[in-house]
N, C-alpha and C. Protein backbone atom coordinates (compact mmCIF):
# COMPACT_ATOMS: atom_id res chain seq x y z
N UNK A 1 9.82 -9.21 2.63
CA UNK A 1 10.06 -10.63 2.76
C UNK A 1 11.47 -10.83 3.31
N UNK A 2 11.55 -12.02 4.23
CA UNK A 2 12.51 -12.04 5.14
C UNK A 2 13.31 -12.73 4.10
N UNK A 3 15.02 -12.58 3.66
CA UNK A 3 15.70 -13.17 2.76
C UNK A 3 16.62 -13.84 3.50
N UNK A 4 17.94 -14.28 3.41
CA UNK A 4 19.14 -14.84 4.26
C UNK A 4 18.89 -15.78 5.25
N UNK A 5 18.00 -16.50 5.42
CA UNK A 5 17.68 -17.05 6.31
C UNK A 5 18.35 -18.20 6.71
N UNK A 6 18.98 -18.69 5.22
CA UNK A 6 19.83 -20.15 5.52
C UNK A 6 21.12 -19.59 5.90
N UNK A 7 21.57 -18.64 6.08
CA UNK A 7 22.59 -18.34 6.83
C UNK A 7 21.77 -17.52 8.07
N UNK A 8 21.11 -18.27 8.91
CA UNK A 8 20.10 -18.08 10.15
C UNK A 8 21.85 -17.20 11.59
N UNK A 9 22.77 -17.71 11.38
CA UNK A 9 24.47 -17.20 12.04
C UNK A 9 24.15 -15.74 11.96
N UNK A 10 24.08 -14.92 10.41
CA UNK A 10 24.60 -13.78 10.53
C UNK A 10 23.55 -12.83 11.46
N UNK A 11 22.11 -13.69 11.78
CA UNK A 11 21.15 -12.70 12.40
C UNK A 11 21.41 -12.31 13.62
N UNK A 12 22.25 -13.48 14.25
CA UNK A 12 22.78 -14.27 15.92
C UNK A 12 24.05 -13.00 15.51
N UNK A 13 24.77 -12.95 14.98
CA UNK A 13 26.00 -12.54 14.64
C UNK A 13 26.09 -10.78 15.17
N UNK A 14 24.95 -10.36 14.01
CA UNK A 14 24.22 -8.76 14.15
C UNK A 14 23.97 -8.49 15.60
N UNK A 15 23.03 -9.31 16.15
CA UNK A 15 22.20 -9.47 17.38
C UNK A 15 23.07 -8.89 18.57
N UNK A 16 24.30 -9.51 18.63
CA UNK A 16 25.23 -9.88 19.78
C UNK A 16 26.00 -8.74 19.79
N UNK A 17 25.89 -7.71 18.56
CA UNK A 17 26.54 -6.16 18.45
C UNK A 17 26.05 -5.24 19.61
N UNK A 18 24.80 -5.58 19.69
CA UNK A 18 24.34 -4.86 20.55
C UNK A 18 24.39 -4.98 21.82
N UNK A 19 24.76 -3.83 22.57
CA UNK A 19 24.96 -4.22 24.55
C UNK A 19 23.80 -4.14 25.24
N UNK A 20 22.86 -3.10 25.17
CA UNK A 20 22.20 -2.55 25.72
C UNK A 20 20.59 -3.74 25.40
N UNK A 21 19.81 -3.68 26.51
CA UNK A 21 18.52 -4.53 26.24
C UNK A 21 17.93 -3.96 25.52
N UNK A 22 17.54 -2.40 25.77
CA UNK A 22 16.84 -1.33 24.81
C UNK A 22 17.10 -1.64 22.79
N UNK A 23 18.79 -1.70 23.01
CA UNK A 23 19.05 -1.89 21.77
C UNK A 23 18.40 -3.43 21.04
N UNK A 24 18.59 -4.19 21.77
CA UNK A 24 18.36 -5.75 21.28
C UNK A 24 16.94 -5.82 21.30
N UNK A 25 16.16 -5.42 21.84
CA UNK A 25 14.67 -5.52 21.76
C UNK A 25 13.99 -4.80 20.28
N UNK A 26 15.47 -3.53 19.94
CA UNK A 26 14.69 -2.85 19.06
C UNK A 26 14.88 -3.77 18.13
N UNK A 27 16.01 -3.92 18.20
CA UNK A 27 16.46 -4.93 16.57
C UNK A 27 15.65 -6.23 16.68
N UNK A 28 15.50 -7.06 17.45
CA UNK A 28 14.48 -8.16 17.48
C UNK A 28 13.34 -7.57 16.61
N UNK A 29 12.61 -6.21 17.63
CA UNK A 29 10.90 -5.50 16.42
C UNK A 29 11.43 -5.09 15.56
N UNK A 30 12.66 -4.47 15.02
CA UNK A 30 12.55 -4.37 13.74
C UNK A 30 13.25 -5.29 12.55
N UNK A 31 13.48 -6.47 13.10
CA UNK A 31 13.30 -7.35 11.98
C UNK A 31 12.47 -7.79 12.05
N UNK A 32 11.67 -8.53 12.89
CA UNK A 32 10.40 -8.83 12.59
C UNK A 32 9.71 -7.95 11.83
N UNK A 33 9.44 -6.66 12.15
CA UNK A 33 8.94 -6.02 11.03
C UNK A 33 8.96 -6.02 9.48
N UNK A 34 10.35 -5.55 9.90
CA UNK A 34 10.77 -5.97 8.65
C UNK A 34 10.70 -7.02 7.40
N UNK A 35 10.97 -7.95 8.09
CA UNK A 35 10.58 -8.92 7.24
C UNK A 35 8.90 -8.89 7.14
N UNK A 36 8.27 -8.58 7.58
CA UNK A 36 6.67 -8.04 6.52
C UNK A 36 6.51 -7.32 5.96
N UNK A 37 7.14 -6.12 5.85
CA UNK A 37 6.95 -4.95 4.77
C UNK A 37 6.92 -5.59 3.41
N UNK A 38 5.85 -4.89 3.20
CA UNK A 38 5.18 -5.39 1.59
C UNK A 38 5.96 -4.67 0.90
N UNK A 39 6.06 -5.26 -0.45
CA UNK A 39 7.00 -4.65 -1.41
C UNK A 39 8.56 -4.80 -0.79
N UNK A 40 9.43 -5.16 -0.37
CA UNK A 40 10.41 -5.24 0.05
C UNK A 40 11.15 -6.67 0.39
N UNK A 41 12.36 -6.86 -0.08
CA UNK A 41 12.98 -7.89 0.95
C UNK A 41 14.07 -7.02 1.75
N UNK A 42 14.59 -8.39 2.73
CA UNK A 42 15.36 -7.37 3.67
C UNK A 42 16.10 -8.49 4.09
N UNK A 43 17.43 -8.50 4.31
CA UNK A 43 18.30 -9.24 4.28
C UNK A 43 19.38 -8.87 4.91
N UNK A 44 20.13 -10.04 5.57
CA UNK A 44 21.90 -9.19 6.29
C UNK A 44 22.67 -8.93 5.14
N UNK A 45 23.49 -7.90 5.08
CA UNK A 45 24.55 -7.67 4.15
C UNK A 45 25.99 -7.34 4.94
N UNK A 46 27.14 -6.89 3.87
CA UNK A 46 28.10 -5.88 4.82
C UNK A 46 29.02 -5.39 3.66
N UNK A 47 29.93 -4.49 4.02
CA UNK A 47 30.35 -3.56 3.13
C UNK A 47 31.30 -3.62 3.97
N UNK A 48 32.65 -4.08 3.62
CA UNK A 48 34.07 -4.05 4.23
C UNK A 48 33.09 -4.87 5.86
N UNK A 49 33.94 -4.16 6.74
CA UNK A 49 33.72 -4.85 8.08
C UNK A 49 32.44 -4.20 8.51
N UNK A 50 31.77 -3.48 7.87
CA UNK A 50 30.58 -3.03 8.86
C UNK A 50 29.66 -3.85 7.75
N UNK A 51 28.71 -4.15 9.32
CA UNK A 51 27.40 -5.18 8.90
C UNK A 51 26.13 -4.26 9.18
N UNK A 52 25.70 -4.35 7.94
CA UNK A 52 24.16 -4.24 8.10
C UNK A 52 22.90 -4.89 7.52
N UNK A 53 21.79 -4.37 7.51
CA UNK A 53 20.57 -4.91 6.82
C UNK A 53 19.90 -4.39 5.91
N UNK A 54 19.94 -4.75 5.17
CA UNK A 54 19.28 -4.28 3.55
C UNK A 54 17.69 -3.84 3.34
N UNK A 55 16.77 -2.99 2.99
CA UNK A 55 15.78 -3.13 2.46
C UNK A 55 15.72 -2.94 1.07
N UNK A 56 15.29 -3.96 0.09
CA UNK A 56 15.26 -3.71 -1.78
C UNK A 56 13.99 -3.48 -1.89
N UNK A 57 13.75 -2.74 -2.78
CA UNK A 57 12.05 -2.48 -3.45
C UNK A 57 13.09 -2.66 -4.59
N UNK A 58 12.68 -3.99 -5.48
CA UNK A 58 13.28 -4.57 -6.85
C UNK A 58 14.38 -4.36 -6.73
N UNK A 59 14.92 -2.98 -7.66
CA UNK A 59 16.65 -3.18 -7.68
C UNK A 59 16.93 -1.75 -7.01
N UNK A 60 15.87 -1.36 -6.28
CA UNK A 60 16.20 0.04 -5.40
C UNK A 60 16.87 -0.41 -3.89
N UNK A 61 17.81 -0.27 -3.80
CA UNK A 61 18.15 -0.42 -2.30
C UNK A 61 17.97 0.73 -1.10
N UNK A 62 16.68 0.79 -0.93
CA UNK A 62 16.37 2.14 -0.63
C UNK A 62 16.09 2.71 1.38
N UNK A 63 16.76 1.58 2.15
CA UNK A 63 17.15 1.63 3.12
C UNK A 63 17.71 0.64 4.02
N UNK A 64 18.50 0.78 4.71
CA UNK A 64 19.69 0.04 5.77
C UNK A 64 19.52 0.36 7.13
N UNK A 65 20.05 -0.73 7.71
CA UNK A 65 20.74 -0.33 9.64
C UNK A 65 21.82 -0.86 9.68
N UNK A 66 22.23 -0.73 10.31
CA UNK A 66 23.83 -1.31 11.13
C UNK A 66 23.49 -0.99 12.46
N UNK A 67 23.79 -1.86 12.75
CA UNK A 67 23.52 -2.20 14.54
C UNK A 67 24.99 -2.20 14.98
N UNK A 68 25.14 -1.16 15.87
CA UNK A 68 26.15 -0.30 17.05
C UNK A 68 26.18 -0.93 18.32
N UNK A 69 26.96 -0.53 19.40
CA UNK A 69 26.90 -1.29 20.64
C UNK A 69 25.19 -1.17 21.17
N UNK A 70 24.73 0.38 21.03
CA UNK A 70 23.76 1.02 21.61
C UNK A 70 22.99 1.45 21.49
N UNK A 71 22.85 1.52 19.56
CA UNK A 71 21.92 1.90 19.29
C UNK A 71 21.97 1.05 17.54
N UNK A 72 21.04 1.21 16.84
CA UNK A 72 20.78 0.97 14.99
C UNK A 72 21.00 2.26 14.45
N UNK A 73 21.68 2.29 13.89
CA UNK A 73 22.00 3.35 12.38
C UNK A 73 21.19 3.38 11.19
N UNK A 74 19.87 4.23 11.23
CA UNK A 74 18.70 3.48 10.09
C UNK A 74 19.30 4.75 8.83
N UNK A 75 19.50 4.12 7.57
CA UNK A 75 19.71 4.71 6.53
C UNK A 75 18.37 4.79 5.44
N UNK A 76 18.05 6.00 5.37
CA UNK A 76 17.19 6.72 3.89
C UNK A 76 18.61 6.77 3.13
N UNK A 77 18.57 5.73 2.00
CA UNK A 77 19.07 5.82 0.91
C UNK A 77 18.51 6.53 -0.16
N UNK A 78 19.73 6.83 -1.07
CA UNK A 78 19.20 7.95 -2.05
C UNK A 78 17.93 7.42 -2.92
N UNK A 79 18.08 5.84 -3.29
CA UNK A 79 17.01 6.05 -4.02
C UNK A 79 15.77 6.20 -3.75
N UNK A 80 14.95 6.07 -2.48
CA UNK A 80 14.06 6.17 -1.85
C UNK A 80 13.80 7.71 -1.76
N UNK A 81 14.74 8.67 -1.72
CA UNK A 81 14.69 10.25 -1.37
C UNK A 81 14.28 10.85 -2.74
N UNK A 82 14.37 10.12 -3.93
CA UNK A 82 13.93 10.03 -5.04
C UNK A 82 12.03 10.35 -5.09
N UNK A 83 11.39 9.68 -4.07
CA UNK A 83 10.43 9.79 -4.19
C UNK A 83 9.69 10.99 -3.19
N UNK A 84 8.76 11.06 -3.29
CA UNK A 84 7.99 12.27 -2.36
C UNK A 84 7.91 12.46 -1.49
N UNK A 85 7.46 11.19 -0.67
CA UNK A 85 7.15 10.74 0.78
C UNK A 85 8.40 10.68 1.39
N UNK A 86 9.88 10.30 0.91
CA UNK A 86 10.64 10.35 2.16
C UNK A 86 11.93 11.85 1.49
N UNK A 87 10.99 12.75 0.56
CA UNK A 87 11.95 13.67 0.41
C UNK A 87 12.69 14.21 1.38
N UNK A 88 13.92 15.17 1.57
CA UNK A 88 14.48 15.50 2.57
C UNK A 88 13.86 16.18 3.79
N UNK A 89 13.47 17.24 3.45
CA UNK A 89 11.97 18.25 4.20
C UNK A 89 10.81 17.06 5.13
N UNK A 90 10.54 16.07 4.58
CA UNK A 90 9.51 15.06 4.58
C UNK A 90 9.98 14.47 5.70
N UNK A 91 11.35 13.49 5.87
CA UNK A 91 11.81 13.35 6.70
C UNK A 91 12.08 13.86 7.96
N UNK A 92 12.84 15.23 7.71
CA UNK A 92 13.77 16.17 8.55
C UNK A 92 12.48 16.10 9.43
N UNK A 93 11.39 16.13 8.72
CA UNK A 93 10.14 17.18 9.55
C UNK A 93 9.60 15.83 10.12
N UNK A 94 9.16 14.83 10.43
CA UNK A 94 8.82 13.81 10.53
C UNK A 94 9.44 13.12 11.81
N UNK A 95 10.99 13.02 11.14
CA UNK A 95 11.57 11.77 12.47
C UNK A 95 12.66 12.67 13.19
N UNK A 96 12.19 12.97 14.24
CA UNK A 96 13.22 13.14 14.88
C UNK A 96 14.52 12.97 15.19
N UNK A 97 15.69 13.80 15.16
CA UNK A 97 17.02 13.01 15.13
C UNK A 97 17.40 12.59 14.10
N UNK A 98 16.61 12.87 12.68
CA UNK A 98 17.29 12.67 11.50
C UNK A 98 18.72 13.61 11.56
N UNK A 99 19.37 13.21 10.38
CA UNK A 99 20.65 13.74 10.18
C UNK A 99 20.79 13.81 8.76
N UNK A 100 21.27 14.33 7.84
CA UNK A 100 21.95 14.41 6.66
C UNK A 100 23.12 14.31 6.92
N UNK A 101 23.79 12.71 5.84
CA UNK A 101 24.83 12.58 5.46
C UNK A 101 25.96 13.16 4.64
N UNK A 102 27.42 13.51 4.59
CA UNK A 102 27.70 13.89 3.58
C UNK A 102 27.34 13.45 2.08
N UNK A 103 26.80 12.21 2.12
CA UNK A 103 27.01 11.48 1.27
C UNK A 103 25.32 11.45 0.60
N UNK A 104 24.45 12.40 1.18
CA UNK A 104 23.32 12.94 0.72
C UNK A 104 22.15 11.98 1.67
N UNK A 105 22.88 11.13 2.29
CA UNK A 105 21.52 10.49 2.69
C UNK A 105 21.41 10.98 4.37
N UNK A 106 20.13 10.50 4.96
CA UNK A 106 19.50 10.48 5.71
C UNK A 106 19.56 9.42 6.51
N UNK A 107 19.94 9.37 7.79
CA UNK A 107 20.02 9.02 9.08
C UNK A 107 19.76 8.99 10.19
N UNK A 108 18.72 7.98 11.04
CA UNK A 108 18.53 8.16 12.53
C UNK A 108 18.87 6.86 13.21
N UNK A 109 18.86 7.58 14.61
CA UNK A 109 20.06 6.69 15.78
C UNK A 109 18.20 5.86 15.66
N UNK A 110 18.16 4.35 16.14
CA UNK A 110 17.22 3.75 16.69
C UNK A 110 17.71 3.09 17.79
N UNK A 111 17.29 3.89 19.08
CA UNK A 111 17.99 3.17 20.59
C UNK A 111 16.73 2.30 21.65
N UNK A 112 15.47 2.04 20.63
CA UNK A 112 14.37 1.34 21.50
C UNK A 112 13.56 0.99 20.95
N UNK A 113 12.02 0.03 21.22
CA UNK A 113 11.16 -0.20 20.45
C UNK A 113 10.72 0.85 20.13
N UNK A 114 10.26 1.71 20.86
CA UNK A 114 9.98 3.33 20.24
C UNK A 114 9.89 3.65 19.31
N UNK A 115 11.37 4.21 19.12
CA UNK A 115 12.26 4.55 17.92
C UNK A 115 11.66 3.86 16.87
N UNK A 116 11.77 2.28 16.73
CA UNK A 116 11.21 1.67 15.26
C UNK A 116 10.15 1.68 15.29
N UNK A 117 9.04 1.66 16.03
CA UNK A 117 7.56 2.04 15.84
C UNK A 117 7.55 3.31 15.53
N UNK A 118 8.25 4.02 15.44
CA UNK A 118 7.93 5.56 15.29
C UNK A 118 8.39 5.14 13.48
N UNK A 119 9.20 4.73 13.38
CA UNK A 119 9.69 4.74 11.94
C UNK A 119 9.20 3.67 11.04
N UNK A 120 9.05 2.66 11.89
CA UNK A 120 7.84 1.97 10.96
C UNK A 120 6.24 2.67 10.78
N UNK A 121 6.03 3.43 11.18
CA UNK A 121 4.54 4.02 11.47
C UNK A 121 4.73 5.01 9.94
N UNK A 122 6.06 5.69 9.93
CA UNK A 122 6.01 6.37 9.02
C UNK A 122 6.19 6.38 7.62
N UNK A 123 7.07 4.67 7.66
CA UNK A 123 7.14 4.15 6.36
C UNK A 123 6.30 3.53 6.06
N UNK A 124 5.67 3.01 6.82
CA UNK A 124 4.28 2.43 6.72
C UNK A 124 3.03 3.38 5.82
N UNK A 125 2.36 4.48 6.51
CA UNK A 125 1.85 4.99 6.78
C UNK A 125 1.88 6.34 4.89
């Protein structure tokens, strides 16, 4: 469920991070997406000066983006790695261009609609 909406600015705000058309098209499909994923809200947030977007399952905050000049920064948060389906192995093996964080989590660049159909297919799915 789509949250933040009465601050409708920070979506325009996020949006305009991005240079590239590739990039802005992705982030357009994946909020729209986003905001349908069952079980979830998803909302703008930010943490000091970097802005991103939230996904909660209840009080799990169990994945993010931050939108770059050129590409989205999609975060597997820990508590989500908690479960089976996006264990580390699960991932690694799955999405291409994942990364492990120092900070234990999981990371991929999203530079096109592609990219988030590939990763919505899998969180989906």
């Amino acid at each position: 469920m789509l949250r933040g909406a009465e601050n409708n600015e920070l979506y325009r705000e996020y949006y305009e991070i991005l240079c590239t058309p590739e990039a802005k098209h992705a982030f357009l499909y994946m909020v729209g997406w986003a905001s349908t994923l069952k079980g979830y809200d998803f909302f703008p947030g930010s943490h000091g000066h970097i802005k991103d977007f939230r996904f909660l399952r209840g009080n799990d905050w169990d994945f993010a983006f931050i939108p770059n000049q050129r590409w989205m920064l999609f975060y597997f948060r820990k508590p989500c790695l908690r479960l089976q389906k996006y264990s580390r192995e699960e991932i690694l093996g799955r999405i291409p261009g994942a990364k492990e964080t120092n900070a234990g989590e999981l990371t991929v660049r999203l530079e096109n609609v592609s990219d988030v159909i590939r990763l919505a297919g899998y969180i989906e799915s």
